[in-house]
N, C-alpha and C. Protein backbone atom coordinates (compact mmCIF):
# COMPACT_ATOMS: atom_id res chain seq x y z
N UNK A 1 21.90 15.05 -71.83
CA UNK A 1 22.44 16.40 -71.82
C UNK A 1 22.80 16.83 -70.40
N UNK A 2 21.70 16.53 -69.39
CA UNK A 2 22.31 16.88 -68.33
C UNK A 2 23.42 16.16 -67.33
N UNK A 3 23.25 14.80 -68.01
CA UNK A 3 24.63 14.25 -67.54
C UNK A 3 25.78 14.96 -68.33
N UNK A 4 26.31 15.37 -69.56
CA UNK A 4 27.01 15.79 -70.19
C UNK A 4 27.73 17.10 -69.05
N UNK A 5 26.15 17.39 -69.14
CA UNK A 5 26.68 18.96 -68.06
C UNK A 5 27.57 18.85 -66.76
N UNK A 6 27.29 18.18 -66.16
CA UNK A 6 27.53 17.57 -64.88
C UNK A 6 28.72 16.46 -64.99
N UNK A 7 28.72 15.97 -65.91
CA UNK A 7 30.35 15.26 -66.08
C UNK A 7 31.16 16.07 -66.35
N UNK A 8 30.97 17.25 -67.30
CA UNK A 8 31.86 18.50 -67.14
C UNK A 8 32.34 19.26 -66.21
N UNK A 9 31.17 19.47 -65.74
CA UNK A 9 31.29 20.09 -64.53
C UNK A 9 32.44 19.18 -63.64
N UNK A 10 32.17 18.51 -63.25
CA UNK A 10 33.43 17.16 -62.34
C UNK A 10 34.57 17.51 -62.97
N UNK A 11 34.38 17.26 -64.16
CA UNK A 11 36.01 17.61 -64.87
C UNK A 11 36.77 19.02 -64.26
N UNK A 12 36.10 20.29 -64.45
CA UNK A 12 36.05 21.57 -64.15
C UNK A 12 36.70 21.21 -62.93
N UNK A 13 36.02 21.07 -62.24
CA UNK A 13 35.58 21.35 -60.61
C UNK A 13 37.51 20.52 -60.34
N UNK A 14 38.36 19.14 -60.88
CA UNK A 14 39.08 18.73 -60.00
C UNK A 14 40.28 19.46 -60.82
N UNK A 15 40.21 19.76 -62.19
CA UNK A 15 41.55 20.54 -63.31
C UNK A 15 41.49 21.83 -62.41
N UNK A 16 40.67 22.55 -61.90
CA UNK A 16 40.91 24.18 -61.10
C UNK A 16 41.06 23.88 -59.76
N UNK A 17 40.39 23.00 -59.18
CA UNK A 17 41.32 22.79 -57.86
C UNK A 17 42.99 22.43 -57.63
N UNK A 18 42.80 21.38 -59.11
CA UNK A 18 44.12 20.93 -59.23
C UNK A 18 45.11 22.38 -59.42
N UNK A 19 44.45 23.24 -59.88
CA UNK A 19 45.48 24.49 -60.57
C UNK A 19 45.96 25.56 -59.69
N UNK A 20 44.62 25.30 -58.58
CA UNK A 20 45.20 26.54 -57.30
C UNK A 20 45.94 25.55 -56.26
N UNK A 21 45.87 24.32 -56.19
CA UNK A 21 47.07 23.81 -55.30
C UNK A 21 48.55 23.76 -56.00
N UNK A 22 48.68 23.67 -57.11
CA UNK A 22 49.92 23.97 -58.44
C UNK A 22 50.12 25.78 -57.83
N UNK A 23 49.12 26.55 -57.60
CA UNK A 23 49.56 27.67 -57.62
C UNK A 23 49.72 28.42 -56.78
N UNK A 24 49.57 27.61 -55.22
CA UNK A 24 49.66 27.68 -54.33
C UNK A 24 51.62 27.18 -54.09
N UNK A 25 51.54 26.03 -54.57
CA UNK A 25 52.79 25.59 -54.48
C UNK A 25 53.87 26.57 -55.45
N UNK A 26 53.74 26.99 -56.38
CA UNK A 26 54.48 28.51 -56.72
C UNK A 26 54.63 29.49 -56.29
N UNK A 27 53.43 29.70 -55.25
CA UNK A 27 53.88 31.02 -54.70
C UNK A 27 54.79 30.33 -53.32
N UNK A 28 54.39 29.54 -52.89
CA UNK A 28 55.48 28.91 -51.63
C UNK A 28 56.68 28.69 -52.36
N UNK A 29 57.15 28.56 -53.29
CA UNK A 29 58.45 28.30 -53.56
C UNK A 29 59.15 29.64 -53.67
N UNK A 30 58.28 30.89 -54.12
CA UNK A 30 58.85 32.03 -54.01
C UNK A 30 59.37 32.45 -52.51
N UNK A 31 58.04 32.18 -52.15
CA UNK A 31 57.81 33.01 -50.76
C UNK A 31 58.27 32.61 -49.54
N UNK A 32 58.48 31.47 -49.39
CA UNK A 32 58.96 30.94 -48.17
C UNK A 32 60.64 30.60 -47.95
N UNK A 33 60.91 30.82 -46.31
CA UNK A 33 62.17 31.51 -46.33
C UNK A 33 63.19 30.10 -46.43
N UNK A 34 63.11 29.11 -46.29
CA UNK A 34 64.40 28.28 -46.56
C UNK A 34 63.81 27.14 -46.91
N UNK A 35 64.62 26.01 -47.11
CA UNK A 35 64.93 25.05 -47.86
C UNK A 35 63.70 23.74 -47.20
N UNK A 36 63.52 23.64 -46.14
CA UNK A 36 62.43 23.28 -45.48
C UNK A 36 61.13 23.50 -45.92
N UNK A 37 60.85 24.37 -45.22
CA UNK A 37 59.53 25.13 -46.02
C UNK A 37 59.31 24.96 -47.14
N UNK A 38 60.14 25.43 -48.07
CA UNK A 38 59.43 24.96 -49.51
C UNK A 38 59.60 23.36 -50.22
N UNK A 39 60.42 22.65 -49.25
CA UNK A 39 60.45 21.28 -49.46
C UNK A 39 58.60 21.38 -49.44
N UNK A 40 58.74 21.21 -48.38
CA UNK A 40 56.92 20.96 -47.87
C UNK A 40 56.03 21.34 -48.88
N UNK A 41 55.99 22.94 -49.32
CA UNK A 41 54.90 23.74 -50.32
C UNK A 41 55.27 22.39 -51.47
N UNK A 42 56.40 22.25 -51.99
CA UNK A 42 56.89 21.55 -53.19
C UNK A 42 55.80 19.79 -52.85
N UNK A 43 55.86 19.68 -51.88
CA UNK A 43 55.53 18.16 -51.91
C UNK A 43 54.04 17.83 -51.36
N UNK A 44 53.91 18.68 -50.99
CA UNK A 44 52.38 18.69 -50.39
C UNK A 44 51.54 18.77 -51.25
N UNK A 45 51.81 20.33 -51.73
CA UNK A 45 50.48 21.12 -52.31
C UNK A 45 50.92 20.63 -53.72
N UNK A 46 52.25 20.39 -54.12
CA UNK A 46 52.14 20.41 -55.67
C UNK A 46 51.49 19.07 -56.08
N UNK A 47 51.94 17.78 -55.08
CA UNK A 47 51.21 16.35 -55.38
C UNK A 47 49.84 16.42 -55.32
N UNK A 48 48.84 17.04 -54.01
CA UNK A 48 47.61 17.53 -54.36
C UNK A 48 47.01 18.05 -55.78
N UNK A 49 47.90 19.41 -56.05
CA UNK A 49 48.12 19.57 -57.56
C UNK A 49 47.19 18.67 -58.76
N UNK A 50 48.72 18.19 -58.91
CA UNK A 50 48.82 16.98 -59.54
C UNK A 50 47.99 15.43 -59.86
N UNK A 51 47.66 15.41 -58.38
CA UNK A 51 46.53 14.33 -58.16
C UNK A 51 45.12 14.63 -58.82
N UNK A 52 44.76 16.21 -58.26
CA UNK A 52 43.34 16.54 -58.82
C UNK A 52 43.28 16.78 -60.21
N UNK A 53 44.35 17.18 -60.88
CA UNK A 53 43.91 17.22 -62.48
C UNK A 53 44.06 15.62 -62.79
N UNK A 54 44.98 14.54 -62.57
CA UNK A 54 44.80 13.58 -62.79
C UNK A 54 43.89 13.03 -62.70
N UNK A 55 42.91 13.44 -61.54
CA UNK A 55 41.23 12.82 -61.83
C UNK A 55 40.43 13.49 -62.05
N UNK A 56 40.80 14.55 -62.71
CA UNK A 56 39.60 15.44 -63.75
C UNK A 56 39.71 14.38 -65.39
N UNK A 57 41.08 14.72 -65.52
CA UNK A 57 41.86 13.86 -66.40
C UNK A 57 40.87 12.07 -66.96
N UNK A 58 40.97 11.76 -65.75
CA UNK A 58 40.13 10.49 -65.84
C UNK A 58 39.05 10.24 -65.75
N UNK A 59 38.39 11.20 -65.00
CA UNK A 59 37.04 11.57 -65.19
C UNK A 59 36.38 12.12 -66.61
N UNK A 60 37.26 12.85 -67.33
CA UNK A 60 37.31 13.45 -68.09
C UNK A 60 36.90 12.11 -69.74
N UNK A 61 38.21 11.32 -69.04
CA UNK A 61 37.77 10.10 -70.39
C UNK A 61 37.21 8.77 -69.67
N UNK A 62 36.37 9.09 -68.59
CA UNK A 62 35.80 8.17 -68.21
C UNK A 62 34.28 8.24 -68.73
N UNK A 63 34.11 9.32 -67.99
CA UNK A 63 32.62 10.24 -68.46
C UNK A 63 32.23 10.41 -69.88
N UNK A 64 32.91 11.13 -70.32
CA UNK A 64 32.74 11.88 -71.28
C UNK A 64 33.01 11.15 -72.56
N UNK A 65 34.50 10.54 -72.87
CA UNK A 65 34.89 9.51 -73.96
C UNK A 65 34.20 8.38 -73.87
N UNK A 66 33.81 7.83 -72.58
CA UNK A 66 33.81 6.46 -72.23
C UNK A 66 34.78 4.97 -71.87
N UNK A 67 35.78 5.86 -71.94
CA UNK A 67 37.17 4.96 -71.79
C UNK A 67 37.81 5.01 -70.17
N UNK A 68 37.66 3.73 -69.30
CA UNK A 68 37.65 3.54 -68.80
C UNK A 68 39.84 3.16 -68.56
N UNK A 69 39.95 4.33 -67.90
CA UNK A 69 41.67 4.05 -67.67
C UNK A 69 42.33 3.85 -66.91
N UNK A 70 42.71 2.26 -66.12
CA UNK A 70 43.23 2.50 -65.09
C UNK A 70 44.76 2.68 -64.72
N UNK A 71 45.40 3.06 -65.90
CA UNK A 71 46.47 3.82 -65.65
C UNK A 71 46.63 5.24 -65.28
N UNK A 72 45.90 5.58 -65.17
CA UNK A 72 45.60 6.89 -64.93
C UNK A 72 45.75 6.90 -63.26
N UNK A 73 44.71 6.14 -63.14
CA UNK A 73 44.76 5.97 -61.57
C UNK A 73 45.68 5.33 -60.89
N UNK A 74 46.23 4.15 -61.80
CA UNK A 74 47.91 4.15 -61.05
C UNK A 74 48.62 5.32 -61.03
N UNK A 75 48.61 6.40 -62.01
CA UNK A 75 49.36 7.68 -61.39
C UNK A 75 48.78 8.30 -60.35
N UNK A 76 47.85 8.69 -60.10
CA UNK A 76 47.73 9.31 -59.09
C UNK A 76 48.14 8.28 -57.41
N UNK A 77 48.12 6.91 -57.45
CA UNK A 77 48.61 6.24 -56.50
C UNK A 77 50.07 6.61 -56.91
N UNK A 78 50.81 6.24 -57.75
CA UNK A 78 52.11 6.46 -57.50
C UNK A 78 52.28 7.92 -57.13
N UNK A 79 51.85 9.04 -57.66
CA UNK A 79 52.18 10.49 -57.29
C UNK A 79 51.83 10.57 -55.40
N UNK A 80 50.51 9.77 -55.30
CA UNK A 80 50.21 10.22 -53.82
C UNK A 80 51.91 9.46 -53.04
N UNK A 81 51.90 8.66 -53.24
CA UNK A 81 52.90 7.55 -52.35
C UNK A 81 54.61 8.66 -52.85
N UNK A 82 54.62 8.65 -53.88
CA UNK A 82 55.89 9.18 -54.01
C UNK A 82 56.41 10.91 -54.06
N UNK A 83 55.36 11.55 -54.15
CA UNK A 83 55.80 13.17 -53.61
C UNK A 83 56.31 13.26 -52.47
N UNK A 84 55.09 13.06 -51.18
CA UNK A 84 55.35 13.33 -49.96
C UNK A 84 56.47 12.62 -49.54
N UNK A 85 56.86 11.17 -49.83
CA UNK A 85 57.85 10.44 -49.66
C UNK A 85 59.50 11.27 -49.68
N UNK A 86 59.12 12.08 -51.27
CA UNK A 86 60.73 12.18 -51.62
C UNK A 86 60.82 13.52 -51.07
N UNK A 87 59.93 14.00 -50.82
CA UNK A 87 60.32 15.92 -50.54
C UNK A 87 61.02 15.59 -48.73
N UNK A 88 60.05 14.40 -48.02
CA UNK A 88 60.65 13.81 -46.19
C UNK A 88 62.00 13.67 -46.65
N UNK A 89 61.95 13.01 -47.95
CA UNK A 89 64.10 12.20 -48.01
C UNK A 89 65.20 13.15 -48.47
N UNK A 90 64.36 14.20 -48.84
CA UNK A 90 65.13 15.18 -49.48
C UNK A 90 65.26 16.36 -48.63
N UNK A 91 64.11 16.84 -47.31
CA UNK A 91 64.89 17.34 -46.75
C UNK A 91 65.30 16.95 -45.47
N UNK A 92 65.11 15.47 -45.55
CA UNK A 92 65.80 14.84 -44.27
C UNK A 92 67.44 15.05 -44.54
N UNK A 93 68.06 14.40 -45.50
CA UNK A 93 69.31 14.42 -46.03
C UNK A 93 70.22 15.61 -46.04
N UNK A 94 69.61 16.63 -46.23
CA UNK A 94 69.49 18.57 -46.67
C UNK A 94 70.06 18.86 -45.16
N UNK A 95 69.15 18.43 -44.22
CA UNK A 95 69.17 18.83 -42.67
C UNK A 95 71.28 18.05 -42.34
N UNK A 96 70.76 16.27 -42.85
CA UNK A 96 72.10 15.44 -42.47
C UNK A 96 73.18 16.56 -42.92
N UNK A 97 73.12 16.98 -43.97
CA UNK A 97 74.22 17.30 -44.97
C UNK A 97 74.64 19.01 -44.05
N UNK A 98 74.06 19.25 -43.60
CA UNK A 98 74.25 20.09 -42.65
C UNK A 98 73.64 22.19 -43.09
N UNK A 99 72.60 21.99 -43.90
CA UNK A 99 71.56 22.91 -44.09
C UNK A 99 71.16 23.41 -43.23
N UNK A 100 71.43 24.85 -43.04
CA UNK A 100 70.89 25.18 -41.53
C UNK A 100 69.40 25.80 -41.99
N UNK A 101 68.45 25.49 -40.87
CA UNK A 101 67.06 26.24 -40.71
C UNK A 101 66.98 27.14 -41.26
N UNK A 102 66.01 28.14 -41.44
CA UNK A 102 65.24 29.77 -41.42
C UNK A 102 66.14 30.35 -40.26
N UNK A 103 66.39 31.18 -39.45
CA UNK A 103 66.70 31.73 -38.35
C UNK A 103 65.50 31.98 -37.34
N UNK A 104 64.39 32.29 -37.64
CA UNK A 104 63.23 32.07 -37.41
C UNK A 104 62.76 30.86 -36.69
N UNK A 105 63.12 30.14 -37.32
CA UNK A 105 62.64 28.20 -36.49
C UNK A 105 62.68 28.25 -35.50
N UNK A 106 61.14 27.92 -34.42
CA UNK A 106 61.42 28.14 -33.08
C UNK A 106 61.95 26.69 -32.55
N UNK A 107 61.47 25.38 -33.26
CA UNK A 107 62.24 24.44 -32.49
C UNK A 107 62.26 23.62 -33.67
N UNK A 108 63.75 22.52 -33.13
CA UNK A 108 64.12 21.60 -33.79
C UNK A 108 64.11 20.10 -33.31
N UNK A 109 62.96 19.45 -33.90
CA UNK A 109 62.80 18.36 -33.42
C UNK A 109 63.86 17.28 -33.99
N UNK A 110 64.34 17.29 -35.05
CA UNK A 110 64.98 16.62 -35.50
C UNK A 110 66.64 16.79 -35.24
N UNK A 111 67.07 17.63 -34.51
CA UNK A 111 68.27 17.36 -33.85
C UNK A 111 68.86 16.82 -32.54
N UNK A 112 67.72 16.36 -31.97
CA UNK A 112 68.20 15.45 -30.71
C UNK A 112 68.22 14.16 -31.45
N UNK A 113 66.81 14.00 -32.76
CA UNK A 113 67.39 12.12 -32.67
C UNK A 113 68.58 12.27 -33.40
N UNK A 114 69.35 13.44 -34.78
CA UNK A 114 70.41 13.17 -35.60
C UNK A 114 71.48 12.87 -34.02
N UNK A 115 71.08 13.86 -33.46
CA UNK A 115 72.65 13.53 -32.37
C UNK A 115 72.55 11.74 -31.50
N UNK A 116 71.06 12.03 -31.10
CA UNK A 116 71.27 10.10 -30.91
C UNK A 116 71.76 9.04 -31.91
N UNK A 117 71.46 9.23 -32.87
CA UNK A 117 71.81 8.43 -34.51
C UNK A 117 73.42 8.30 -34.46
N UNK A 118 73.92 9.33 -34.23
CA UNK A 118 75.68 9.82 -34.10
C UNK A 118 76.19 8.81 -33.50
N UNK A 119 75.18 9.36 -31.83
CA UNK A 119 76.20 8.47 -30.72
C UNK A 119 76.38 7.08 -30.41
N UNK A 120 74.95 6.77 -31.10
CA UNK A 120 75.35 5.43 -30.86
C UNK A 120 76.01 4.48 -32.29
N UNK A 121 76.36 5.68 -33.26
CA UNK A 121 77.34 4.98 -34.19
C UNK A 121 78.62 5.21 -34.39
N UNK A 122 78.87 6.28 -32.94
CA UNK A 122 80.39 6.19 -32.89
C UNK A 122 80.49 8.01 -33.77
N UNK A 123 79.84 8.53 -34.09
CA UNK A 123 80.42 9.69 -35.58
C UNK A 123 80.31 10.88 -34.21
N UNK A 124 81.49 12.05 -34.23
CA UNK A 124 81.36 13.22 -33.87
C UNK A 124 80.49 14.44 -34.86
């Protein structure tokens, strides 16, 4: 019984963490002022998200069912490896494509290397 309790509890404890980084990442998509920024809220906090109910999830039928799943846990490796990945490529590209900042942005690190990238391929 008191394992019962306490495997629940685990379950609890990673589905509501999982739910305030999900709801964290909603209010950054409202709230934050450009395309940058909420790249980030979107890829950070929502894969965190995502990850922690996935191992409530598995905890959930590990513990509790007894079913031991390791597909489960290949998602959360593929989610860790591929959020943060695509939100960098998506607003790396956003920036290429010529997306301007917040007005706000005090500095831009990423426009001295696009202009090195240019020059030494010849592009104005």
């Amino acid at each position: 019984m008191i394992v019962t309790i306490l495997a629940n509890s685990l379950v609890v404890f990673f589905i509501s963490v999982g739910l305030i980084f999900i709801i964290v990442t909603a209010i950054g998509l409202y709230r934050l002022p450009d395309l940058y920024t909420r790249a980030h809220a979107a890829s950070k906090s929502a894969t965190l998200g995502v990850m922690c109910i996935l191992i409530g999830v598995f905890f959930h039928f590990w513990l509790i069912e007894g079913h031991f799943n390791a597909r489960i846990l290949l998602g959360v490796l593929f989610i860790f490896i591929t959020g943060p990945v695509g939100g960098h490529i998506m607003s790396r590209s956003s920036y290429i494509a010529g997306v301007k900042p917040w007005k706000g942005t005090v500095h831009d690190d990423l426009k001295e290397e696009i202009n090195r990238m240019k020059k030494e391929q010849g592009i104005k």
